[in-house]
N, C-alpha and C. Protein backbone atom coordinates (compact mmCIF):
# COMPACT_ATOMS: atom_id res chain seq x y z
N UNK A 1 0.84 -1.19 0.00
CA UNK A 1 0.00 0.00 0.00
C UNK A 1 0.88 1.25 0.00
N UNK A 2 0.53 2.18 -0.62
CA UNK A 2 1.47 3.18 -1.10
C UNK A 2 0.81 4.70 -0.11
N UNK A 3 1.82 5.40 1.10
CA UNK A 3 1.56 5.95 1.80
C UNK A 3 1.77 7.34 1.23
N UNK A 4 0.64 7.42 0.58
CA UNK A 4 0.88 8.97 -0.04
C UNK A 4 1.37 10.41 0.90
N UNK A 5 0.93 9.86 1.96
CA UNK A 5 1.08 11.45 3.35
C UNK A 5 3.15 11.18 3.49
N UNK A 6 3.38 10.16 3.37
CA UNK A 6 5.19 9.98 3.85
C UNK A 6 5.40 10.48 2.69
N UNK A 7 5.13 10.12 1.16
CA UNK A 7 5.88 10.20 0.30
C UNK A 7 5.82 11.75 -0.36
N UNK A 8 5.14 12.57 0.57
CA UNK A 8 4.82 14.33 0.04
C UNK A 8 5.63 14.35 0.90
N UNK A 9 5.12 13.98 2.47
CA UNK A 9 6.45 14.70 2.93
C UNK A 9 7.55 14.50 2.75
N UNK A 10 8.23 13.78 2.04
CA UNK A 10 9.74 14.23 1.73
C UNK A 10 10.02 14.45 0.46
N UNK A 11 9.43 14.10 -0.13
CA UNK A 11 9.88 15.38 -1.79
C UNK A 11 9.49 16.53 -1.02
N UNK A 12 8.72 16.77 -0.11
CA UNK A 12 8.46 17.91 0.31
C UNK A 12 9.67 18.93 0.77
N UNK A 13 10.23 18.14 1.67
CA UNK A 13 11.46 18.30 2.40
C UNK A 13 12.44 18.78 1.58
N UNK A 14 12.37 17.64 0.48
CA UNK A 14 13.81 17.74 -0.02
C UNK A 14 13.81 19.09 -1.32
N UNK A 15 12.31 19.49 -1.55
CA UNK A 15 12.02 20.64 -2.62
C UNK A 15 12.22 22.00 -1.45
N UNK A 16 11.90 22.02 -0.56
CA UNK A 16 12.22 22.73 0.34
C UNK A 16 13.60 22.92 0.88
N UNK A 17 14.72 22.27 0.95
CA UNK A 17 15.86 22.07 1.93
C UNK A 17 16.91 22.93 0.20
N UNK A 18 15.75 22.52 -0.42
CA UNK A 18 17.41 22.87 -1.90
C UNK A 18 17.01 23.80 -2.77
N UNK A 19 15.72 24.21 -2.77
CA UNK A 19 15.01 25.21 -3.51
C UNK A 19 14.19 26.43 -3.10
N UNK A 20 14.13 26.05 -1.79
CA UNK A 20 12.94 27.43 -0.79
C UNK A 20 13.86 28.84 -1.35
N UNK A 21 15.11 28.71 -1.02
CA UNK A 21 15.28 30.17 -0.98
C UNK A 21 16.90 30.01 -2.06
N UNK A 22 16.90 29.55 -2.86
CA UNK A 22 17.52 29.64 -3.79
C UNK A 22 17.57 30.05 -4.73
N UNK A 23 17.95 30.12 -6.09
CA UNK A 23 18.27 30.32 -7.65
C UNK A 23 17.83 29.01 -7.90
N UNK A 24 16.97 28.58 -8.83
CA UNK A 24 17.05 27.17 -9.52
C UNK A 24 18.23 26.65 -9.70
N UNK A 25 19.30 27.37 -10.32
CA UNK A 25 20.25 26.84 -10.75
C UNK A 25 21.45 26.39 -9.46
N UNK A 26 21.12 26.85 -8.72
CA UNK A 26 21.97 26.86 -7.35
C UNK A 26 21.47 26.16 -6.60
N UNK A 27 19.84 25.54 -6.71
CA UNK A 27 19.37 25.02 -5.98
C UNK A 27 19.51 23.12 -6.64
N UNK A 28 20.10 23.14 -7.98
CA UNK A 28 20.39 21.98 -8.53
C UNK A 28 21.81 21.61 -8.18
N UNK A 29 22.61 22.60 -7.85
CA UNK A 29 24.17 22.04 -7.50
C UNK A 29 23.89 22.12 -6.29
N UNK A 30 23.06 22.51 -5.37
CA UNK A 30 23.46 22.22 -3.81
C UNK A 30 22.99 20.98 -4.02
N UNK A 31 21.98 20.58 -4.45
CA UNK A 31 21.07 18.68 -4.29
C UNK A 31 21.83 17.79 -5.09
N UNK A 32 22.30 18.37 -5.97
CA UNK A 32 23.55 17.12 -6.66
C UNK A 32 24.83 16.94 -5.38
N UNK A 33 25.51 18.27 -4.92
CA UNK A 33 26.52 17.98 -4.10
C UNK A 33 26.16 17.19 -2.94
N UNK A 34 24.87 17.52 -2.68
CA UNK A 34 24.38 16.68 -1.43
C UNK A 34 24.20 14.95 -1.63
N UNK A 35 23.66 14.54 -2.70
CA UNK A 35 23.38 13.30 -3.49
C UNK A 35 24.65 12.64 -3.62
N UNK A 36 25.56 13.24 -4.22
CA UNK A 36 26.71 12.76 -4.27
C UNK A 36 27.84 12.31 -2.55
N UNK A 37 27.92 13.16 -1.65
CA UNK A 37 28.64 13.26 -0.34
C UNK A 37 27.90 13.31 0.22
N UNK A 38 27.03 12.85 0.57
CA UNK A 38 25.66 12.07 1.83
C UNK A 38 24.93 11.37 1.74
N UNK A 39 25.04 9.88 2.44
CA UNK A 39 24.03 8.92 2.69
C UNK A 39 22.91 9.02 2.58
N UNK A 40 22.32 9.82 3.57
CA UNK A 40 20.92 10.35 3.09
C UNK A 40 20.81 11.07 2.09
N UNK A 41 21.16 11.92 1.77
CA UNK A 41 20.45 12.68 0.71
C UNK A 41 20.73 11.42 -0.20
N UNK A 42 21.32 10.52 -0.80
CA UNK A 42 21.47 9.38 -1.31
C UNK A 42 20.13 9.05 -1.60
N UNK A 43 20.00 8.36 -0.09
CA UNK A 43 18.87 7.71 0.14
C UNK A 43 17.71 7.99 -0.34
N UNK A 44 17.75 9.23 0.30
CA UNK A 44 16.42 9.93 -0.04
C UNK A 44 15.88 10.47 -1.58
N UNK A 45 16.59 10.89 -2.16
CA UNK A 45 17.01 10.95 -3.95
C UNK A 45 16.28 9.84 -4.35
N UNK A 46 17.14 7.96 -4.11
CA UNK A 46 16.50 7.09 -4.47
C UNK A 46 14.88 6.59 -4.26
N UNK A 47 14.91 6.86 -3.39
CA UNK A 47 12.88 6.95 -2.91
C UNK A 47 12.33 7.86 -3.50
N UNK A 48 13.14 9.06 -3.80
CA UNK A 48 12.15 10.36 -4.54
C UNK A 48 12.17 9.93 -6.12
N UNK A 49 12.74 9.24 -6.60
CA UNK A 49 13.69 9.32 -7.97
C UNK A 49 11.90 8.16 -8.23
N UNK A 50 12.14 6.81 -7.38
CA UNK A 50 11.06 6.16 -7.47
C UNK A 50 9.91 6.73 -7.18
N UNK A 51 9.29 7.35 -6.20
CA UNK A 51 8.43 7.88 -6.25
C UNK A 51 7.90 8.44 -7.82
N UNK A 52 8.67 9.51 -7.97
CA UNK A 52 8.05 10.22 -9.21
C UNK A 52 7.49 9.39 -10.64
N UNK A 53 8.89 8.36 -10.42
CA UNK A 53 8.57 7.32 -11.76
C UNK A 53 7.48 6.39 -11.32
N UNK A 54 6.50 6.21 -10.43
CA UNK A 54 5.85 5.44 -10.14
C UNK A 54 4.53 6.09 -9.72
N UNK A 55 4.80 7.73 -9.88
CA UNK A 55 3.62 8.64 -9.83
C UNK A 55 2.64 7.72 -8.64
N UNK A 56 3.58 7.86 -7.01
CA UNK A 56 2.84 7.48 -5.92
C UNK A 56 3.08 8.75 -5.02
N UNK A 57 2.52 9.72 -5.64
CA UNK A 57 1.74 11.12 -4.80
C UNK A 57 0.20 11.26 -5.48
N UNK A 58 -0.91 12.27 -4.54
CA UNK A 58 -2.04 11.68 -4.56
C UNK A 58 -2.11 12.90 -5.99
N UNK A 59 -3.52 12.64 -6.82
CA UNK A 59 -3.92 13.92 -7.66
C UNK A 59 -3.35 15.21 -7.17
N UNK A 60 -2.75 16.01 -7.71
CA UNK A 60 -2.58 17.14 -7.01
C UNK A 60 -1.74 17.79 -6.48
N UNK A 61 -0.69 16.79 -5.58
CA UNK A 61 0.21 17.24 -4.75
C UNK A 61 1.41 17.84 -5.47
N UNK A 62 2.20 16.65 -6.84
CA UNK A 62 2.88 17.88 -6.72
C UNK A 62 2.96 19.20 -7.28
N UNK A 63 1.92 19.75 -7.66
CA UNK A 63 1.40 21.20 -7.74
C UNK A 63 1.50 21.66 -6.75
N UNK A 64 1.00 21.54 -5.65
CA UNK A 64 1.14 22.02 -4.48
C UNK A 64 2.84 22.59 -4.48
N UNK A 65 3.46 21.55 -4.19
CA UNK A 65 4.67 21.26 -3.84
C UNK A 65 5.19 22.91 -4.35
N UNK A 66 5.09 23.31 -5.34
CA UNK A 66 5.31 24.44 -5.54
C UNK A 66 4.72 25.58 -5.77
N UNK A 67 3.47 25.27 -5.25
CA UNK A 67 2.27 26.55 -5.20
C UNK A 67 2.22 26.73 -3.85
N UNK A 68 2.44 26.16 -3.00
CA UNK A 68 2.06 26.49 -1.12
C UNK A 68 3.72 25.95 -0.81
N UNK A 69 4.37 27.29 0.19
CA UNK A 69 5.16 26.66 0.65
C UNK A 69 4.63 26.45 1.93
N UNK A 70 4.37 25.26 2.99
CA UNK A 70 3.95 25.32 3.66
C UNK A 70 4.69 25.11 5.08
N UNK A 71 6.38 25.74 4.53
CA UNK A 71 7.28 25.67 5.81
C UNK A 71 7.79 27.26 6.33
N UNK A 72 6.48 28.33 5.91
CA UNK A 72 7.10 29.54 6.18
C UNK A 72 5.79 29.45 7.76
């Protein structure tokens, strides 16, 4: 069963931690450097990477994801 509430929150996280207050373009070399020299961000990449290709977020969300930031 595919837990749609875990799997927003961390693309959530991770669209937030590398893009909230960045440059796009700055916000793609901080998440590559991170991907590359950290376990987690590793990790977490690979679950997001699947996620997306397996389109297990609900109708909607990731629109959200960049229409509401909802960590201000």
């Amino acid at each position: 069963m595919v837990n749609y509430e875990n799997n927003y929150k961390l693309v959530q996280n991770f669209v937030s931690t590398f893009f909230n207050n960045e440059f796009y373009a700055d916000g793609i070399q901080n998440a590559r450097n991170a991907i590359a020299t950290h376990a987690q961000s590793q990790a977490d990449w690979s679950k997001i990477s699947s996620i997306i290709q397996n389109r297990q977020l609900e109708p909607g969300q990731p629109l959200s994801l960049v229409n509401n930031d909802e960590t201000k």
